[in-house]
C-alpha atoms as a PDB file:
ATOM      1  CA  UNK A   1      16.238 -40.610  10.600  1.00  0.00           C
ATOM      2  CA  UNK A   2      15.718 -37.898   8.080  1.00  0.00           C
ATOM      3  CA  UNK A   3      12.619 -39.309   6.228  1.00  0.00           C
ATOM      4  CA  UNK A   4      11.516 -41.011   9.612  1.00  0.00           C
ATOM      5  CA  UNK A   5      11.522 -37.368  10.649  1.00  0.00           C
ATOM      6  CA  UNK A   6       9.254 -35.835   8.038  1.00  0.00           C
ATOM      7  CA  UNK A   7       7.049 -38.595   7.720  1.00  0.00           C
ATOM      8  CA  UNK A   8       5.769 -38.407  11.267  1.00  0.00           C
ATOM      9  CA  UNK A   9       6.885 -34.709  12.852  1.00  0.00           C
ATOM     10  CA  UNK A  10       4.191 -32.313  12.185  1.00  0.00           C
ATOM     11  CA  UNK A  11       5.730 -29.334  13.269  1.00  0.00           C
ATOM     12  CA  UNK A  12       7.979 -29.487  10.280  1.00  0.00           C
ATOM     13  CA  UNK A  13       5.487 -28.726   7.660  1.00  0.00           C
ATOM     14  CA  UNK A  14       6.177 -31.561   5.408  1.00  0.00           C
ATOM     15  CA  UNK A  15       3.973 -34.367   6.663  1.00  0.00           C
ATOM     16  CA  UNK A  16       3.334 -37.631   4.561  1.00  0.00           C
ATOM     17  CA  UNK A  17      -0.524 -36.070   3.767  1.00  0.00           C
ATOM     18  CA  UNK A  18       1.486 -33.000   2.533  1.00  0.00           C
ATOM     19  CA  UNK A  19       3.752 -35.102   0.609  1.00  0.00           C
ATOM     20  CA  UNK A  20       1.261 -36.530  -1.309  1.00  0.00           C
ATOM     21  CA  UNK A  21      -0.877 -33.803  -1.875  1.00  0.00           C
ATOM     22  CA  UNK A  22       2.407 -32.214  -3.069  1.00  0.00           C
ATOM     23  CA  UNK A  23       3.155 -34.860  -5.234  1.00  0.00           C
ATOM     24  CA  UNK A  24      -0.169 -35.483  -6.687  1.00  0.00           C
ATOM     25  CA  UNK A  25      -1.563 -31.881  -7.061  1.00  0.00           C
ATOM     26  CA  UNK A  26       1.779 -29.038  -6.594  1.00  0.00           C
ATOM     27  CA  UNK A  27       4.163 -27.918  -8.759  1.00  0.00           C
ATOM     28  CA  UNK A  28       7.046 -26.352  -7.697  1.00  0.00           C
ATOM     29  CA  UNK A  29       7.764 -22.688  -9.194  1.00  0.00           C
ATOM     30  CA  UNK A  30      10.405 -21.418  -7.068  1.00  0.00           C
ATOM     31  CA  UNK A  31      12.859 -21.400  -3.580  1.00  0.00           C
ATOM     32  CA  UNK A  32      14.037 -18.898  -1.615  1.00  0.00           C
ATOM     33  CA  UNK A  33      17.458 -18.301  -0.024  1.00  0.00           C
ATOM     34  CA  UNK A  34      16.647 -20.259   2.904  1.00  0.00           C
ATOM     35  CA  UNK A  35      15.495 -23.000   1.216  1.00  0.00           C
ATOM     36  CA  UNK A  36      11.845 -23.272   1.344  1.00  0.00           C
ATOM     37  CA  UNK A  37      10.392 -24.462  -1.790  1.00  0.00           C
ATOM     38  CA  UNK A  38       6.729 -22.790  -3.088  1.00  0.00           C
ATOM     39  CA  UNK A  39       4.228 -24.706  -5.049  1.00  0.00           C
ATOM     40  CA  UNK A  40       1.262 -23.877  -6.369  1.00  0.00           C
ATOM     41  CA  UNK A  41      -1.517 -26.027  -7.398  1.00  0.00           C
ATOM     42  CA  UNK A  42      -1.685 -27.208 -11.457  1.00  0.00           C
ATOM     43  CA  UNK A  43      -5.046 -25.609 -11.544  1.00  0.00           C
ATOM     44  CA  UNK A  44      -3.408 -22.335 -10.110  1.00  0.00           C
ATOM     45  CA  UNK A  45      -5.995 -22.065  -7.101  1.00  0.00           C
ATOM     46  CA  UNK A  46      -4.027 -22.991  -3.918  1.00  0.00           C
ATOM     47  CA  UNK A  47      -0.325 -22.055  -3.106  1.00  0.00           C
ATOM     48  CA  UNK A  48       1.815 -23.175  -0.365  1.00  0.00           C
ATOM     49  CA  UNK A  49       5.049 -23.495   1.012  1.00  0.00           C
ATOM     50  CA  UNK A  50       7.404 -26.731   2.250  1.00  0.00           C
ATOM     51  CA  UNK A  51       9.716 -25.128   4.684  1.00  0.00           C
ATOM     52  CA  UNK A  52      13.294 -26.446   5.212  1.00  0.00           C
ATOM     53  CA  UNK A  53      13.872 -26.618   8.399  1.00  0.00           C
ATOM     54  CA  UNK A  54      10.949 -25.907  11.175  1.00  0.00           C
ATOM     55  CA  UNK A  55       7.831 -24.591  10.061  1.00  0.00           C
ATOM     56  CA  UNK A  56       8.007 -20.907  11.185  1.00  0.00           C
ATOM     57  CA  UNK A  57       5.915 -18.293   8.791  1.00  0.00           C
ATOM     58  CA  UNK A  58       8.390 -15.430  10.130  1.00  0.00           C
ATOM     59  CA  UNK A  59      11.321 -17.862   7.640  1.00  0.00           C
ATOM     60  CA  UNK A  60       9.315 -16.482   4.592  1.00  0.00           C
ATOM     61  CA  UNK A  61      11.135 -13.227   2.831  1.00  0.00           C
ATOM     62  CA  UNK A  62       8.559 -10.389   1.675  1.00  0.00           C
ATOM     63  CA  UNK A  63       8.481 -11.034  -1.686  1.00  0.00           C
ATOM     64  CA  UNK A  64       7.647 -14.675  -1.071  1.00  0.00           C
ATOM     65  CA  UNK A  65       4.644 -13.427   1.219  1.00  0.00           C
ATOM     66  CA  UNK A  66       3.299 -11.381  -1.093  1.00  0.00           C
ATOM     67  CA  UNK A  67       3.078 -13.897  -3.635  1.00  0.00           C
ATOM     68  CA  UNK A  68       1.657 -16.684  -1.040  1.00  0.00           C
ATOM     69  CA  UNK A  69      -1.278 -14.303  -0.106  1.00  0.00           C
ATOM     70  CA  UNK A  70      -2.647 -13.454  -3.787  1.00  0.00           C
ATOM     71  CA  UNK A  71      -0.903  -9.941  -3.155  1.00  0.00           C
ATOM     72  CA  UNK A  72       0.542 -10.057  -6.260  1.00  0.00           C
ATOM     73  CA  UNK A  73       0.546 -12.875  -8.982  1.00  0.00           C
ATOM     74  CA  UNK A  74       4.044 -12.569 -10.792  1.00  0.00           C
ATOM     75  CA  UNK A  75       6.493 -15.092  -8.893  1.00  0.00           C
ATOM     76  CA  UNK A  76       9.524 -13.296  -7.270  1.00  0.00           C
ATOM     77  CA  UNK A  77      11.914 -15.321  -9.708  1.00  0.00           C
ATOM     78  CA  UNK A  78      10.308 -13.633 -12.772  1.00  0.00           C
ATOM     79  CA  UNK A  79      10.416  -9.890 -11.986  1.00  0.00           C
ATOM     80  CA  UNK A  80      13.190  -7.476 -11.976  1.00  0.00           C
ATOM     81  CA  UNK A  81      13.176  -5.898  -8.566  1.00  0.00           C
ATOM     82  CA  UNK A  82      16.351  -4.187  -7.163  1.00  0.00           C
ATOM     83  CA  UNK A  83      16.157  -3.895  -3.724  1.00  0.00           C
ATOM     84  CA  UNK A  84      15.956  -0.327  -2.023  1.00  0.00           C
ATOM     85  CA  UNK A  85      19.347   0.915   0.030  1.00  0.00           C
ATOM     86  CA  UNK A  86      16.954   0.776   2.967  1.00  0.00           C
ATOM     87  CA  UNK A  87      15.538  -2.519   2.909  1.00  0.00           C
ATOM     88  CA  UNK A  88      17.129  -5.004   5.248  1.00  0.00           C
ATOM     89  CA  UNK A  89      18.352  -8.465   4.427  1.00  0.00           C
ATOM     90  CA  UNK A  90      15.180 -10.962   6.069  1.00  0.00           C
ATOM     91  CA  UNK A  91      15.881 -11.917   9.588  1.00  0.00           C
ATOM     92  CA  UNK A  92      13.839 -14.858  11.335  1.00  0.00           C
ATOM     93  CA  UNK A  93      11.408 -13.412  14.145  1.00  0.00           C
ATOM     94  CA  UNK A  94      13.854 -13.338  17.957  1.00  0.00           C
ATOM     95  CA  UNK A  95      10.836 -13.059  20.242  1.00  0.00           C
ATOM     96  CA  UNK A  96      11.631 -15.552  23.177  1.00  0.00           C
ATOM     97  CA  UNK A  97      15.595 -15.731  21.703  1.00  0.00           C
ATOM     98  CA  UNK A  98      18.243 -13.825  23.629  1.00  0.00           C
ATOM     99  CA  UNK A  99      18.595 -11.458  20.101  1.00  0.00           C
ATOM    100  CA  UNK A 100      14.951 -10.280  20.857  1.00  0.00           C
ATOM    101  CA  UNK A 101      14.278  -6.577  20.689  1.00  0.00           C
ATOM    102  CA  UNK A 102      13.941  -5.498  24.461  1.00  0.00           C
ATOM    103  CA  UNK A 103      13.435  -1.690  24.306  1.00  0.00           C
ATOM    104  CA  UNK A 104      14.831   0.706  27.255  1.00  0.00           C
ATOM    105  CA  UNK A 105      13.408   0.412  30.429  1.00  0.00           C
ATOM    106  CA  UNK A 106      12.434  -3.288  29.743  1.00  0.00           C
ATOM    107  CA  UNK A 107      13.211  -5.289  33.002  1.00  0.00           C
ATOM    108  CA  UNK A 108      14.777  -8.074  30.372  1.00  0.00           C
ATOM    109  CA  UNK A 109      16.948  -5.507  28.950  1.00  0.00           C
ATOM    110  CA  UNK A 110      20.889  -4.886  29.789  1.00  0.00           C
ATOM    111  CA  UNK A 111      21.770  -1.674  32.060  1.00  0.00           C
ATOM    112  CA  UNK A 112      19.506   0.298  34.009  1.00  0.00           C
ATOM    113  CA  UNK A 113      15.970   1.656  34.132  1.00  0.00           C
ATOM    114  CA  UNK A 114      15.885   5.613  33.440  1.00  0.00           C
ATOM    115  CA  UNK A 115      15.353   7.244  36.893  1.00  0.00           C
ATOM    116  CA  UNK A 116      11.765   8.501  37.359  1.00  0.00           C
ATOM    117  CA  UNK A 117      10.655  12.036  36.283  1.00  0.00           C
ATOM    118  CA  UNK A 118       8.422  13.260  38.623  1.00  0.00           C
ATOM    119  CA  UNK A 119       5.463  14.148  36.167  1.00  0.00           C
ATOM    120  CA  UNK A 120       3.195  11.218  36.459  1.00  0.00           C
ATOM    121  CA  UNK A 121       0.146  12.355  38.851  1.00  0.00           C
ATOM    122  CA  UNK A 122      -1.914   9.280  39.767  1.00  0.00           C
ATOM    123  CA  UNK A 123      -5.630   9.645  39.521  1.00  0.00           C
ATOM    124  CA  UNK A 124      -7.817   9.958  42.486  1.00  0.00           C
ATOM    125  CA  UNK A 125     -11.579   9.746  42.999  1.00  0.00           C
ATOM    126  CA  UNK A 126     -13.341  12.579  43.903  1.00  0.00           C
ATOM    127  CA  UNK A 127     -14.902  12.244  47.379  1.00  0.00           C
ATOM    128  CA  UNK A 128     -18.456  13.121  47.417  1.00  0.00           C
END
């Protein structure tokens, strides 16, 4: 079912057109820790990725984006880059998951809405 799968689900990324044009033009230079593999084109003018699992752009890390959009040119795999105490480990975009961010006073968020503060003065027309 796996190849079935690929050949004819768009929504994965990996169609049979992709395949061959993959095939035929790509070369792989690298993969990230969630498995998505980046090509580039032999002639070094188009880059893309094959995602793993569904095709979701929010499943490629920042240093993988940067390279995709022409930000920068040197691959991830080839520079030395220590990550800052700061940065966060990539997380998959939540919105329209339970784990999405729901800020206070959302009416999707757990717990109560902050009680009212009296300091909102609604505008009126003038009457003329």
């Amino acid at each position: 079912m796996g190849i079935f799968k690929e050949i004819f689900a768009w929504w994965t990324g990996n169609t049979i057109g992709t395949r061959l044009f993959t095939m035929r033009k790509g070369e792989q230079v690298g993969e990230d820790e969630l498995g998505n593999r980046y090509y580039r084109e032999r002639n070094g003018t188009r880059r893309w990725v094959i995602y793993r699992d569904l095709a979701e752009a929010s499943k490629v890390p920042p240093e993988w984006h940067g390279w995709l959009h022409y930000t920068v040119d040197e691959l991830p795999t080839d520079e030395d880059y220590e990550q800052r105490p700061w940065q966060k480990p990539h997380r998959a975009n939540m919105t329209g998951t339970p784990q999405a961010y729901r800020p206070a006073g959302s009416t999707l968020a757990h717990g109560d809405r902050p009680p009212a503060t009296g300091d909102y003065q609604p505008w009126t027309p003038e009457k003329g």
